[in-house]
C-alpha atoms as a PDB file:
ATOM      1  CA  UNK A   1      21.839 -95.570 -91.627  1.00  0.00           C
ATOM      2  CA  UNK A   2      24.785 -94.141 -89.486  1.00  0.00           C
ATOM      3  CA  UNK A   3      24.987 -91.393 -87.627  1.00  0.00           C
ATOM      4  CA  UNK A   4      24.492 -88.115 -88.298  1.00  0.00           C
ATOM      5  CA  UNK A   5      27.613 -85.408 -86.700  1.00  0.00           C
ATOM      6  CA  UNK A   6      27.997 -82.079 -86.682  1.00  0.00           C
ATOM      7  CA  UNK A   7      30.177 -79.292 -85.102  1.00  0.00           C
ATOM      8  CA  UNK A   8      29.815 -76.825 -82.440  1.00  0.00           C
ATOM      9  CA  UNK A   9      29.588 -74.439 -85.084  1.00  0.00           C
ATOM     10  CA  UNK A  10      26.827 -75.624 -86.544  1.00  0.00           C
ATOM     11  CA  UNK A  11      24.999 -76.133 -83.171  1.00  0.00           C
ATOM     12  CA  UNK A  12      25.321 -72.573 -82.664  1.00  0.00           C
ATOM     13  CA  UNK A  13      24.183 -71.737 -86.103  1.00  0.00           C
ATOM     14  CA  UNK A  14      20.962 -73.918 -85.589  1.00  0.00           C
ATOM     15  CA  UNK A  15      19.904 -72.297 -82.398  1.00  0.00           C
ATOM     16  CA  UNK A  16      20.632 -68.857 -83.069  1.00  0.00           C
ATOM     17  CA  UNK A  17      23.117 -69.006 -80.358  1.00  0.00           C
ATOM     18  CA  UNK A  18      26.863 -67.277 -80.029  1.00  0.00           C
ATOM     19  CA  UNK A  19      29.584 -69.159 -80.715  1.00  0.00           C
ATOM     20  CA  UNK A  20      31.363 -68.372 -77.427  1.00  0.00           C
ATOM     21  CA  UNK A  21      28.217 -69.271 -75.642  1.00  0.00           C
ATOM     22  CA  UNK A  22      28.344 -72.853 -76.930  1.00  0.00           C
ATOM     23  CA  UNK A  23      31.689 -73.145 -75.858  1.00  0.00           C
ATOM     24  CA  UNK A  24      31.456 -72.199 -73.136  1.00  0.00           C
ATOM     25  CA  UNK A  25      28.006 -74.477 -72.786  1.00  0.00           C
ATOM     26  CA  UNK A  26      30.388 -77.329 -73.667  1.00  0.00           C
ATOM     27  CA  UNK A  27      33.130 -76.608 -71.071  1.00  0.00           C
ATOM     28  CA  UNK A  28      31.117 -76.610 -67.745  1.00  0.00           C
ATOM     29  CA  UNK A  29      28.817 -79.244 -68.852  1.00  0.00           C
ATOM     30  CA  UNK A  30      31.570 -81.288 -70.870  1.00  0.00           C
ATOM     31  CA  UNK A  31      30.360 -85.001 -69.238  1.00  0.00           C
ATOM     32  CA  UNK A  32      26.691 -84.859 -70.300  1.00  0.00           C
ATOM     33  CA  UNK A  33      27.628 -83.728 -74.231  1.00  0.00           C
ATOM     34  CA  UNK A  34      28.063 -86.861 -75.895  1.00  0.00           C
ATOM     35  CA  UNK A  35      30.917 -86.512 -78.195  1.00  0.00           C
ATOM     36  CA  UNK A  36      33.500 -88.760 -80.621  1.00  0.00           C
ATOM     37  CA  UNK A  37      36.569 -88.278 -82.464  1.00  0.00           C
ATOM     38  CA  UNK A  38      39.306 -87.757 -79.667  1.00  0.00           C
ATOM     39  CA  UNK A  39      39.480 -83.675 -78.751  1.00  0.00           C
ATOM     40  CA  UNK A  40      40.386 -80.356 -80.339  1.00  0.00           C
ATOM     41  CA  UNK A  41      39.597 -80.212 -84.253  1.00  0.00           C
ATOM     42  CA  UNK A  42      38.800 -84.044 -84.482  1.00  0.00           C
ATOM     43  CA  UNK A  43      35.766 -83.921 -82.185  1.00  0.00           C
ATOM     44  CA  UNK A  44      32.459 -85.036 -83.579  1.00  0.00           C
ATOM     45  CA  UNK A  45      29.131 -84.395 -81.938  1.00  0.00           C
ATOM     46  CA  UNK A  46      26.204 -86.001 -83.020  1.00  0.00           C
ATOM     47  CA  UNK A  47      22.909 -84.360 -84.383  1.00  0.00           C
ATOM     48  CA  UNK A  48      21.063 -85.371 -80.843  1.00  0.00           C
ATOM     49  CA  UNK A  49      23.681 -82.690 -78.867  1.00  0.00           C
ATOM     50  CA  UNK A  50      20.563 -80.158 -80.733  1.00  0.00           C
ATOM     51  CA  UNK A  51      18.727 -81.049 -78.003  1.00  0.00           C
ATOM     52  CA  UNK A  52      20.938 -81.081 -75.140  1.00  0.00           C
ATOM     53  CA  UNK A  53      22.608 -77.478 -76.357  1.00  0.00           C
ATOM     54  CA  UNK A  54      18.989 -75.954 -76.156  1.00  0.00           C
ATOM     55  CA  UNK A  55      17.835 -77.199 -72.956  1.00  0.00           C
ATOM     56  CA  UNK A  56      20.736 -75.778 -71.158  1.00  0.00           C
ATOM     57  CA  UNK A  57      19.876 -72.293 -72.931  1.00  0.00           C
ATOM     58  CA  UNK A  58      16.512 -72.655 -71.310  1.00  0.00           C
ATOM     59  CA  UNK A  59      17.296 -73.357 -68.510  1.00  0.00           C
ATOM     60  CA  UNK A  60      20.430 -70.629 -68.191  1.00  0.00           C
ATOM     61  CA  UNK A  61      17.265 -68.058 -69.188  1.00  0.00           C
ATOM     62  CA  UNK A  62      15.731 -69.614 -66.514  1.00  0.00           C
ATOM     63  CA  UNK A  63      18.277 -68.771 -64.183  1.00  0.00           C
ATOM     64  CA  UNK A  64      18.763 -72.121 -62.796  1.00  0.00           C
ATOM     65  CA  UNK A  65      21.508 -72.521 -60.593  1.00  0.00           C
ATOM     66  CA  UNK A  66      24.799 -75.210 -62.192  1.00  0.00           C
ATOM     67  CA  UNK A  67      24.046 -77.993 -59.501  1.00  0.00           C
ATOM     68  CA  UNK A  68      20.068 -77.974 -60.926  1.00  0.00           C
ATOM     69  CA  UNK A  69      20.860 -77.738 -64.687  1.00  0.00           C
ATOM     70  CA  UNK A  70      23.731 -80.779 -64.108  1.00  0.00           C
ATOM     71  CA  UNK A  71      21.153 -82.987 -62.402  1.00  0.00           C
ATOM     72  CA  UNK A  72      18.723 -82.319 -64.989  1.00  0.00           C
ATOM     73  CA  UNK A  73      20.864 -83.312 -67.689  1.00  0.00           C
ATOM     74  CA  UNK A  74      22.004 -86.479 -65.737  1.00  0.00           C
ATOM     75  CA  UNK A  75      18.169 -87.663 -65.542  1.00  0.00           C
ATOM     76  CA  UNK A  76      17.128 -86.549 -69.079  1.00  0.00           C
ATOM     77  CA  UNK A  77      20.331 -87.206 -71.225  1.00  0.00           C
ATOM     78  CA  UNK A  78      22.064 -89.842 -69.513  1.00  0.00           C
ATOM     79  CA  UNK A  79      20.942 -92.783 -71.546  1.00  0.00           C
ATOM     80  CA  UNK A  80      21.981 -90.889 -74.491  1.00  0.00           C
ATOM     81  CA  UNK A  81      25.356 -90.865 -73.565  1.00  0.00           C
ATOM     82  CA  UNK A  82      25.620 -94.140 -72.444  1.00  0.00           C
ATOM     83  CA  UNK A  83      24.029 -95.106 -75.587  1.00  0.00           C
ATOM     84  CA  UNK A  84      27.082 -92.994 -77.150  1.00  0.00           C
ATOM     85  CA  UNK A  85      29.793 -94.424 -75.119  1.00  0.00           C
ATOM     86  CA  UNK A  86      28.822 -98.040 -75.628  1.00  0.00           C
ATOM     87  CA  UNK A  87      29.207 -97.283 -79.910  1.00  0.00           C
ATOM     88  CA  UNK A  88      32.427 -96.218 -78.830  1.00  0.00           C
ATOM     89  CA  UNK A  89      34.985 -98.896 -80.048  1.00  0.00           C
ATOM     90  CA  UNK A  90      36.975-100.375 -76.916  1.00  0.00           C
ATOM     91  CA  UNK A  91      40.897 -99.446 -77.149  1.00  0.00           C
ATOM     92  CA  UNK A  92      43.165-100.674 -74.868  1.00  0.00           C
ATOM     93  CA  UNK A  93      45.963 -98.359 -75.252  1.00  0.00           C
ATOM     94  CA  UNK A  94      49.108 -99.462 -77.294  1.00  0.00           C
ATOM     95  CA  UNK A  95      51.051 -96.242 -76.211  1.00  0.00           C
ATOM     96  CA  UNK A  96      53.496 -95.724 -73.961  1.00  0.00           C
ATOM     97  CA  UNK A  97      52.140 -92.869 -70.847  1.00  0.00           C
ATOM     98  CA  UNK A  98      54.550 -89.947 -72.365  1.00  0.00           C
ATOM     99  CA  UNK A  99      52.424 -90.539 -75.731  1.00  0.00           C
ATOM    100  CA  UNK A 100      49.082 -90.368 -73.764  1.00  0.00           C
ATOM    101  CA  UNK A 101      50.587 -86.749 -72.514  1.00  0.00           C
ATOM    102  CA  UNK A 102      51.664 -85.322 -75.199  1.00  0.00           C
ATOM    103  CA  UNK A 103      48.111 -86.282 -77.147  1.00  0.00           C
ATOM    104  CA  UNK A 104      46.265 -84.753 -74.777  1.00  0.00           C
ATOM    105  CA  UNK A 105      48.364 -81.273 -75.010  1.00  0.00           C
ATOM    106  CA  UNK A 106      47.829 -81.349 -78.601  1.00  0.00           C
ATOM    107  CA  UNK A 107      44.219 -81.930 -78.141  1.00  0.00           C
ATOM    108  CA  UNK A 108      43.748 -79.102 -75.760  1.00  0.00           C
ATOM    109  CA  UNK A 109      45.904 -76.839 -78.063  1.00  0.00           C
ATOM    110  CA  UNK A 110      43.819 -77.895 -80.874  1.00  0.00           C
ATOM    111  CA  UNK A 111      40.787 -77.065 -79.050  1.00  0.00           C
ATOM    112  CA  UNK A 112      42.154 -73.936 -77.868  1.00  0.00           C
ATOM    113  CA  UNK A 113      42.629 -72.906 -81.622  1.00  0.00           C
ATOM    114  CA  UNK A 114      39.139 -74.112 -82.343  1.00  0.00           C
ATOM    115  CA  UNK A 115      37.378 -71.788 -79.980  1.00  0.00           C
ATOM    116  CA  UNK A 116      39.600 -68.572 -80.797  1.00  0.00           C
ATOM    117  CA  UNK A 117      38.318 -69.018 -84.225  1.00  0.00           C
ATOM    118  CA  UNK A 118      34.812 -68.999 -83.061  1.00  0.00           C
ATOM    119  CA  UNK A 119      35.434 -65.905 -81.025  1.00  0.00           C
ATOM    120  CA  UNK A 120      36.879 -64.355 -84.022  1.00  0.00           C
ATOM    121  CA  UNK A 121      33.501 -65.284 -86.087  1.00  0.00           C
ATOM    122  CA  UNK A 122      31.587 -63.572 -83.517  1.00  0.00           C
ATOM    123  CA  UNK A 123      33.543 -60.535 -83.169  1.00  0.00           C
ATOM    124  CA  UNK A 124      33.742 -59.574 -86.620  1.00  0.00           C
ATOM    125  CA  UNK A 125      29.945 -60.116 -86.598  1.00  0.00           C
ATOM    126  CA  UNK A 126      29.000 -57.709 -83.681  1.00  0.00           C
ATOM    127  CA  UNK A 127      31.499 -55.539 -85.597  1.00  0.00           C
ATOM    128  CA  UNK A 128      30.075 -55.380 -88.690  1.00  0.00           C
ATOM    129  CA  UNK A 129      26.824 -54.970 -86.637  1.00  0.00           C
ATOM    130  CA  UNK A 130      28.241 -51.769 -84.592  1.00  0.00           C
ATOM    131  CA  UNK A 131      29.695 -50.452 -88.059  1.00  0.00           C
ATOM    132  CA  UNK A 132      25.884 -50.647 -89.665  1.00  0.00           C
ATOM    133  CA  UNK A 133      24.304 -49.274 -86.948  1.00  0.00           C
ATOM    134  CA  UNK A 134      26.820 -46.285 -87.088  1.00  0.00           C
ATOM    135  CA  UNK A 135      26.071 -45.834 -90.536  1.00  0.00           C
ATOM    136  CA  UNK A 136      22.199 -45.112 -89.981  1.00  0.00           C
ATOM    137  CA  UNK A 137      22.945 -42.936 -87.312  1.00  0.00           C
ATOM    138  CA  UNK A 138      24.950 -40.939 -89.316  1.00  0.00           C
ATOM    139  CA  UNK A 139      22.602 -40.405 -92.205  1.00  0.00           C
ATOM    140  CA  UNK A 140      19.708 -39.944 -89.533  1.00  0.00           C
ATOM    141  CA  UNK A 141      21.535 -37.021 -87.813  1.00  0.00           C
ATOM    142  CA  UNK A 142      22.187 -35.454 -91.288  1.00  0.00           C
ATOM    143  CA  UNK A 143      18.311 -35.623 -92.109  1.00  0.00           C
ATOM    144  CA  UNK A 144      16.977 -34.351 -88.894  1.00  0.00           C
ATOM    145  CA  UNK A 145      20.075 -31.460 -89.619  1.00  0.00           C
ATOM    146  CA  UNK A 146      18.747 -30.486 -92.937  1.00  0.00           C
ATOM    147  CA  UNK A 147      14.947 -30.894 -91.494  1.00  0.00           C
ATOM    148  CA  UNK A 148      16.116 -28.399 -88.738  1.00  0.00           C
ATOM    149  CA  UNK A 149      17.887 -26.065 -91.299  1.00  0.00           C
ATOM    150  CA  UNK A 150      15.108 -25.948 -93.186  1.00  0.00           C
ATOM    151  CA  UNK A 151      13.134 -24.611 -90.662  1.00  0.00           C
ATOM    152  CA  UNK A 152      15.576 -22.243 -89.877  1.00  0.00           C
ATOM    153  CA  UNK A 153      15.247 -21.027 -93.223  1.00  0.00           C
ATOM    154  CA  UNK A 154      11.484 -20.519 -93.023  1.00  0.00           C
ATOM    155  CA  UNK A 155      11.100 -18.622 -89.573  1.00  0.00           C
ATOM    156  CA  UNK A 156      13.717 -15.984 -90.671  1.00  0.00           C
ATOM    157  CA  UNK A 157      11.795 -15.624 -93.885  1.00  0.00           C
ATOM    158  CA  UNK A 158       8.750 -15.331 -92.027  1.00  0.00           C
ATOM    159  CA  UNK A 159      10.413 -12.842 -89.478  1.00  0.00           C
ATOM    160  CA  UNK A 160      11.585 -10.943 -92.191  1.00  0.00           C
ATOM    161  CA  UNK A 161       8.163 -10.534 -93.913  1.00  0.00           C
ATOM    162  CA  UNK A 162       6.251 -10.086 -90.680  1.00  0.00           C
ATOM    163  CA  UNK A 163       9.007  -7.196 -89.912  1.00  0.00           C
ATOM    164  CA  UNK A 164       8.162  -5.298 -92.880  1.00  0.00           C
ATOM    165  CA  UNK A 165       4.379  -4.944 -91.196  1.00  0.00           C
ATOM    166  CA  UNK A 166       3.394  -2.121 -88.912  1.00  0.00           C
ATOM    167  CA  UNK A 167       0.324  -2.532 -86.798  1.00  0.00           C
ATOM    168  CA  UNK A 168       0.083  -6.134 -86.593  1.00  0.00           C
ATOM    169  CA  UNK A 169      -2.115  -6.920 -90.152  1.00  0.00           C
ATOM    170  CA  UNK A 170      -2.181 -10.180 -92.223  1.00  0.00           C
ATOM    171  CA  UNK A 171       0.474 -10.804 -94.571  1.00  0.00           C
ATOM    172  CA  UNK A 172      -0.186  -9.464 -98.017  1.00  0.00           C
ATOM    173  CA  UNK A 173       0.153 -12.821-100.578  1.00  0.00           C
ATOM    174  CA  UNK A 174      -1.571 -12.553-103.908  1.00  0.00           C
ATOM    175  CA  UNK A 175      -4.648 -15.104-104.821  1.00  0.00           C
ATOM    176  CA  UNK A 176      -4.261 -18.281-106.369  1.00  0.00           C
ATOM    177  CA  UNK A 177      -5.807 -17.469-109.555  1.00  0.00           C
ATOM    178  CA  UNK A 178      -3.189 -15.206-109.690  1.00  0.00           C
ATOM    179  CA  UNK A 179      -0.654 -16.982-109.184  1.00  0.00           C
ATOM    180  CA  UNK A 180      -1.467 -20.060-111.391  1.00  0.00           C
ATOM    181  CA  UNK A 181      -2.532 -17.835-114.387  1.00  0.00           C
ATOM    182  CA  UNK A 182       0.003 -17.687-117.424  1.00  0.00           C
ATOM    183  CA  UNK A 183       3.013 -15.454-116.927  1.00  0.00           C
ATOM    184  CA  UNK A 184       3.596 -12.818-119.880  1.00  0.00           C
ATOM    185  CA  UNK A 185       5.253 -10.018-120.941  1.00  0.00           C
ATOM    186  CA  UNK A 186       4.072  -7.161-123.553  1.00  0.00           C
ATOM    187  CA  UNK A 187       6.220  -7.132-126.367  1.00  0.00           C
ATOM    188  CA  UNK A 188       5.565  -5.104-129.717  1.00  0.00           C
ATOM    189  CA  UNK A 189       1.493  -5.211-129.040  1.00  0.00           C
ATOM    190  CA  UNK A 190       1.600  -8.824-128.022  1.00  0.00           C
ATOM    191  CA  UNK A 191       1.745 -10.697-124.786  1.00  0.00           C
ATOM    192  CA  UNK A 192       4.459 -13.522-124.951  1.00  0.00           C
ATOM    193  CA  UNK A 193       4.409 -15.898-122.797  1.00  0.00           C
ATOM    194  CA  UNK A 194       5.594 -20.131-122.197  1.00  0.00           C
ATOM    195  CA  UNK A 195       3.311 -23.045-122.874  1.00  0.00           C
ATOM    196  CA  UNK A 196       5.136 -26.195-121.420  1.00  0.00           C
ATOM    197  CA  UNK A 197       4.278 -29.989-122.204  1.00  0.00           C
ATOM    198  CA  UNK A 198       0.668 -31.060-121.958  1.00  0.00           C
ATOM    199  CA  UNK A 199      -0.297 -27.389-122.856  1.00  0.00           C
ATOM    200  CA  UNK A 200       0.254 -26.198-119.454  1.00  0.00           C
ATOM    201  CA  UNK A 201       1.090 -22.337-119.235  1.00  0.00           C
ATOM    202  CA  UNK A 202       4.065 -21.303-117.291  1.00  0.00           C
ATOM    203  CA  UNK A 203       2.821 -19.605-114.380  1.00  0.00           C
ATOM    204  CA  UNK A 204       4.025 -17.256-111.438  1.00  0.00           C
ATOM    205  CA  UNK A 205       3.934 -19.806-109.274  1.00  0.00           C
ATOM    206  CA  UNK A 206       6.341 -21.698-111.367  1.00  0.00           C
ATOM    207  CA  UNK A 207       8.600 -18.394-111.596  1.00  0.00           C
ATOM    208  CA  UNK A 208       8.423 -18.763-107.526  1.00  0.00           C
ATOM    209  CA  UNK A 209       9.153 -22.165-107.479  1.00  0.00           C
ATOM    210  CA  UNK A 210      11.995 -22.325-109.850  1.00  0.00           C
ATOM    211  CA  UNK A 211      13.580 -19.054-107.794  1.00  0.00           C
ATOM    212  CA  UNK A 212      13.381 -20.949-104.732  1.00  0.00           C
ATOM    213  CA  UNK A 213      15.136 -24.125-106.103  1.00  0.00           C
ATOM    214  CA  UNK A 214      18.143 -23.510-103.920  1.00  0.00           C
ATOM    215  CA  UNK A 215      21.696 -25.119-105.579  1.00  0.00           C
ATOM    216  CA  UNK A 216      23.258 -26.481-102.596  1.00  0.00           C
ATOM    217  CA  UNK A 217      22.344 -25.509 -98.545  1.00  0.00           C
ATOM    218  CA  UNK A 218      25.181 -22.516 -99.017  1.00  0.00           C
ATOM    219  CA  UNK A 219      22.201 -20.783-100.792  1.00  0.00           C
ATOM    220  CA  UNK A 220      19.109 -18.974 -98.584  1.00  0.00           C
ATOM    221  CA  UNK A 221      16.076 -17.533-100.402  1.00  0.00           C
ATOM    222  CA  UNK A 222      13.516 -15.357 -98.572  1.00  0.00           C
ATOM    223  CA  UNK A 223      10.497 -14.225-100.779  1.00  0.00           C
ATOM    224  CA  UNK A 224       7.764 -11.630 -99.556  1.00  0.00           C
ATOM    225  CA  UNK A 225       5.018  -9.967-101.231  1.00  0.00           C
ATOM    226  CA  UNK A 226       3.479  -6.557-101.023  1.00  0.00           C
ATOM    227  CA  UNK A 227       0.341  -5.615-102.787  1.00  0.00           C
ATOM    228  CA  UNK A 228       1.133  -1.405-103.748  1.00  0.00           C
ATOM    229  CA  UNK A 229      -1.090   0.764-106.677  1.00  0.00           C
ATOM    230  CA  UNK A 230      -3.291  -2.074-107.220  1.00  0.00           C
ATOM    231  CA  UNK A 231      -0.161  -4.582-108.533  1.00  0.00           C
ATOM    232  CA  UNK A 232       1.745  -7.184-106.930  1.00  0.00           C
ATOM    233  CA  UNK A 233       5.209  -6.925-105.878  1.00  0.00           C
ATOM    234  CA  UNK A 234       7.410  -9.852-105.404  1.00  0.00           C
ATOM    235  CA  UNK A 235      10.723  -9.270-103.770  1.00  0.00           C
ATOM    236  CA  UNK A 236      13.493 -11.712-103.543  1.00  0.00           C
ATOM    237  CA  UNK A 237      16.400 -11.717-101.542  1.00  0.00           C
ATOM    238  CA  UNK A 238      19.296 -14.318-102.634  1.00  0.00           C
ATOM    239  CA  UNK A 239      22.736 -14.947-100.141  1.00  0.00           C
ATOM    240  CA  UNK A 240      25.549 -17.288-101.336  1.00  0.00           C
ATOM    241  CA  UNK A 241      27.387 -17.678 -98.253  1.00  0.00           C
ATOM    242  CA  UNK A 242      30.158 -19.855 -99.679  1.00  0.00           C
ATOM    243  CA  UNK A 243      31.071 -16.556-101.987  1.00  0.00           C
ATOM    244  CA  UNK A 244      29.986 -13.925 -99.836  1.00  0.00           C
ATOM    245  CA  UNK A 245      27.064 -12.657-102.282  1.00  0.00           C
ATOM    246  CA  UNK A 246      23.484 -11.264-101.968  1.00  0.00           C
ATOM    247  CA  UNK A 247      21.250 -10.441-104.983  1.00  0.00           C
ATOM    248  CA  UNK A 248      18.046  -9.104-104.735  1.00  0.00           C
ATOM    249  CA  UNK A 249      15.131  -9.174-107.104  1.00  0.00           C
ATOM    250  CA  UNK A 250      12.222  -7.071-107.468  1.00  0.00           C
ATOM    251  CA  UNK A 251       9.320  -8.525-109.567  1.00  0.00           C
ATOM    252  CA  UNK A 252       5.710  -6.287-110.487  1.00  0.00           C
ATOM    253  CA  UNK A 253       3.569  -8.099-111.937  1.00  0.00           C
ATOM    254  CA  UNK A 254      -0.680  -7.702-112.435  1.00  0.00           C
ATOM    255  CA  UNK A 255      -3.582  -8.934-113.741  1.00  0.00           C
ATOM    256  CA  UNK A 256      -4.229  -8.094-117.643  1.00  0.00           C
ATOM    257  CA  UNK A 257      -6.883  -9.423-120.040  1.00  0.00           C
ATOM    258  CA  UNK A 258      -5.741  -9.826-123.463  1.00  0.00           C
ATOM    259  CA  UNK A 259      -7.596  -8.583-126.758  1.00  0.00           C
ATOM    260  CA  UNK A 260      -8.931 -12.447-126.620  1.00  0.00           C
ATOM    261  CA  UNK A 261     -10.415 -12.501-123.351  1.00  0.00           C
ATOM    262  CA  UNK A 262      -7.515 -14.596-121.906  1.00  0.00           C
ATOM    263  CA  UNK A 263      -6.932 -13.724-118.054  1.00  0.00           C
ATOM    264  CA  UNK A 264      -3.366 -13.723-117.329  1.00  0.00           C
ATOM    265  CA  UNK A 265      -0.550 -12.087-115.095  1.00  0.00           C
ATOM    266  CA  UNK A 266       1.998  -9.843-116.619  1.00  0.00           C
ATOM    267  CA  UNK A 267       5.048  -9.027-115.706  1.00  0.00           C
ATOM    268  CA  UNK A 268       5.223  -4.908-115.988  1.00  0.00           C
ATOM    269  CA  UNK A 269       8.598  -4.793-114.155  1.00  0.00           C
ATOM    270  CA  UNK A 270      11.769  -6.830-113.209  1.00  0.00           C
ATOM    271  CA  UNK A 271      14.541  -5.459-111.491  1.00  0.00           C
ATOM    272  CA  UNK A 272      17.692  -6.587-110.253  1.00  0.00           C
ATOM    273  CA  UNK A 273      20.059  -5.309-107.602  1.00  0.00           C
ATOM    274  CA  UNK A 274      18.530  -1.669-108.388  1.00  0.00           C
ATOM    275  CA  UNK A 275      18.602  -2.222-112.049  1.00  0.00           C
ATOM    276  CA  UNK A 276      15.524  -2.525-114.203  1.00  0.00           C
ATOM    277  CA  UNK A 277      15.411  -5.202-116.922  1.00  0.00           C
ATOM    278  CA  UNK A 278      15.731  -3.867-120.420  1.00  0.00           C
ATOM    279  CA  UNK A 279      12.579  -5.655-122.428  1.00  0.00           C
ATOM    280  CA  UNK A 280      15.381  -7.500-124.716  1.00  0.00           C
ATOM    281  CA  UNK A 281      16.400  -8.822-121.413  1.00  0.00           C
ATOM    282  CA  UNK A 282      13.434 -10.114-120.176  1.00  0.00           C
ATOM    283  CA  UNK A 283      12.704 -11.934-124.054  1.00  0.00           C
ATOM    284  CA  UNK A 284      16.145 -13.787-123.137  1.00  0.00           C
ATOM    285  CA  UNK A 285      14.881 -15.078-119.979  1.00  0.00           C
ATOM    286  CA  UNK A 286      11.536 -16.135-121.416  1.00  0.00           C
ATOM    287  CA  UNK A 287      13.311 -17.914-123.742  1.00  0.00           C
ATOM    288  CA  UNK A 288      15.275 -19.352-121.051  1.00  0.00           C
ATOM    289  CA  UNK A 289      12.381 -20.113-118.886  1.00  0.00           C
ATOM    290  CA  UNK A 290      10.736 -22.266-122.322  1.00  0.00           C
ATOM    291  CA  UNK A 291      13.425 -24.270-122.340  1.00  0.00           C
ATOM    292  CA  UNK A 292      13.856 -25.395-118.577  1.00  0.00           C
ATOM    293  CA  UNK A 293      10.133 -25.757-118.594  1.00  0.00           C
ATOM    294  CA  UNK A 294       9.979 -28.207-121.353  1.00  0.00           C
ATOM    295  CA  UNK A 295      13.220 -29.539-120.407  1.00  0.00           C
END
């Protein structure tokens, strides 16, 4: 079987080495690389240059000095490229000495050419790599922002709750069986209220939750509680800063056990911006809320 060639290219590719790095492997160490094909473009290497390209990475790592890595390659690769130069069909030269000049120009152009287009496949690599790693720091910054603006958000609702306290007591916050029970409202004798998928009740904690559901980061909501005349008040304060708008809420709700022994929390009161909700209003947004919840 013949011969097996490949280019520098390829070398590179195999060893997980840059492209200008094998060039410039071959340049200083150009009489121990075996090679065939005349120079430039046409130049062959064969497969066994695997070797000789990897030792002189080693040894580079190594920091061996130029006159150690040359001798080395003289003792261990020397027979090789004998071996190589004696396949090498003898040519005596038909040409006149201007044609020998002017072929070896072209050769060196053509290698010239050759290596540019390596360091062109290089440098678009490292910048694709640069533009990637760009990328995910972008989207990391904007992650840890919105972490940090969430926190914001918290510590001035807590500030704001724990300024509404005199003396230093624990925040008032309603139990969880009172939260998770089913929100209703009295309506003609009965108690209405939402039962979503799976039979699950809508709750006050759902209420909470759905409040809180911000629309974009433009949108702060603060919630505090307040326990007054044995009912639970729920205030809600809501700022649009991209229009320049606060609304504030005012829920009273309490714990009621209807005619069938069913524990729930009812909503006695809603009001909004200093208006209380008429009781046709507060059907419409129970109607509302039983269609988002099974939504």
């Amino acid at each position: 079987m013949g011969k097996k060639y490949i280019s520098l290219r390829e070398v590179g590719r195999r060893l997980g080495i840059p492209p200008s790095t094998i060039v410039y492997y071959k340049d200083k160490f150009e009489k121990y690389i075996p090679k065939e094909g005349g120079e430039g473009r046409r130049t062959r290497y064969p497969s066994e240059v695997l070797d000789i390209f990897r030792r002189i990475r080693v040894m580079f790592d190594d920091n061996w000095t130029t006159e150690q890595i040359e001798h080395e390659l003289a003792l261990k690769f020397n027979v090789l490229l004998n071996e190589q130069q004696l396949d090498q069909p003898f040519d005596q030269g038909t040409s006149s000495q201007n044609m020998q000049g002017l072929s070896g120009v072209l050769a060196k152009i053509s290698d010239a050419l050759d290596n540019q287009s390596l360091f062109r496949s290089e440098i678009r690599s490292l910048r694709d790599e640069v533009a990637a790693l760009r990328e995910e720091r972008d989207k990391e910054a904007r992650r840890q922002q919105e972490a940090v603006n969430e926190l914001r958000r918290e510590v001035a609702s807590l500030r704001r709750r724990l300024s509404g306290k005199r003396g230093g007591g624990d925040i008032d916050f309603p139990p969880a069986d009172f939260l998770a029970g089913p929100l209703v409202i009295a309506s003609g004798g009965e108690y209405l209220g939402v039962l979503g998928k799976g039979r699950k009740h809508f709750s006050l904690q759902d209420f909470v939750q759905l409040i809180e559901r911000k629309e974009s980061d433009a949108v702060a909501v603060e919630t505090s509680w307040k326990r007054q005349n044995g009912h639970w008040v729920l205030r809600i304060c809501v700022e649009d800063s991209s229009k320049g708008r606060e609304r504030t809420i005012v829920l009273v709700a309490k714990k009621t056990v209807t005619p069938s022994r069913n524990a729930v929390t009812e909503i006695i009161r809603l009001n909004i911006d200093g208006n209380d909700a008429p009781d046709a209003l507060l059907l419409t947004l129970f109607r509302q809320l039983k269609t988002i919840f099974n939504g």
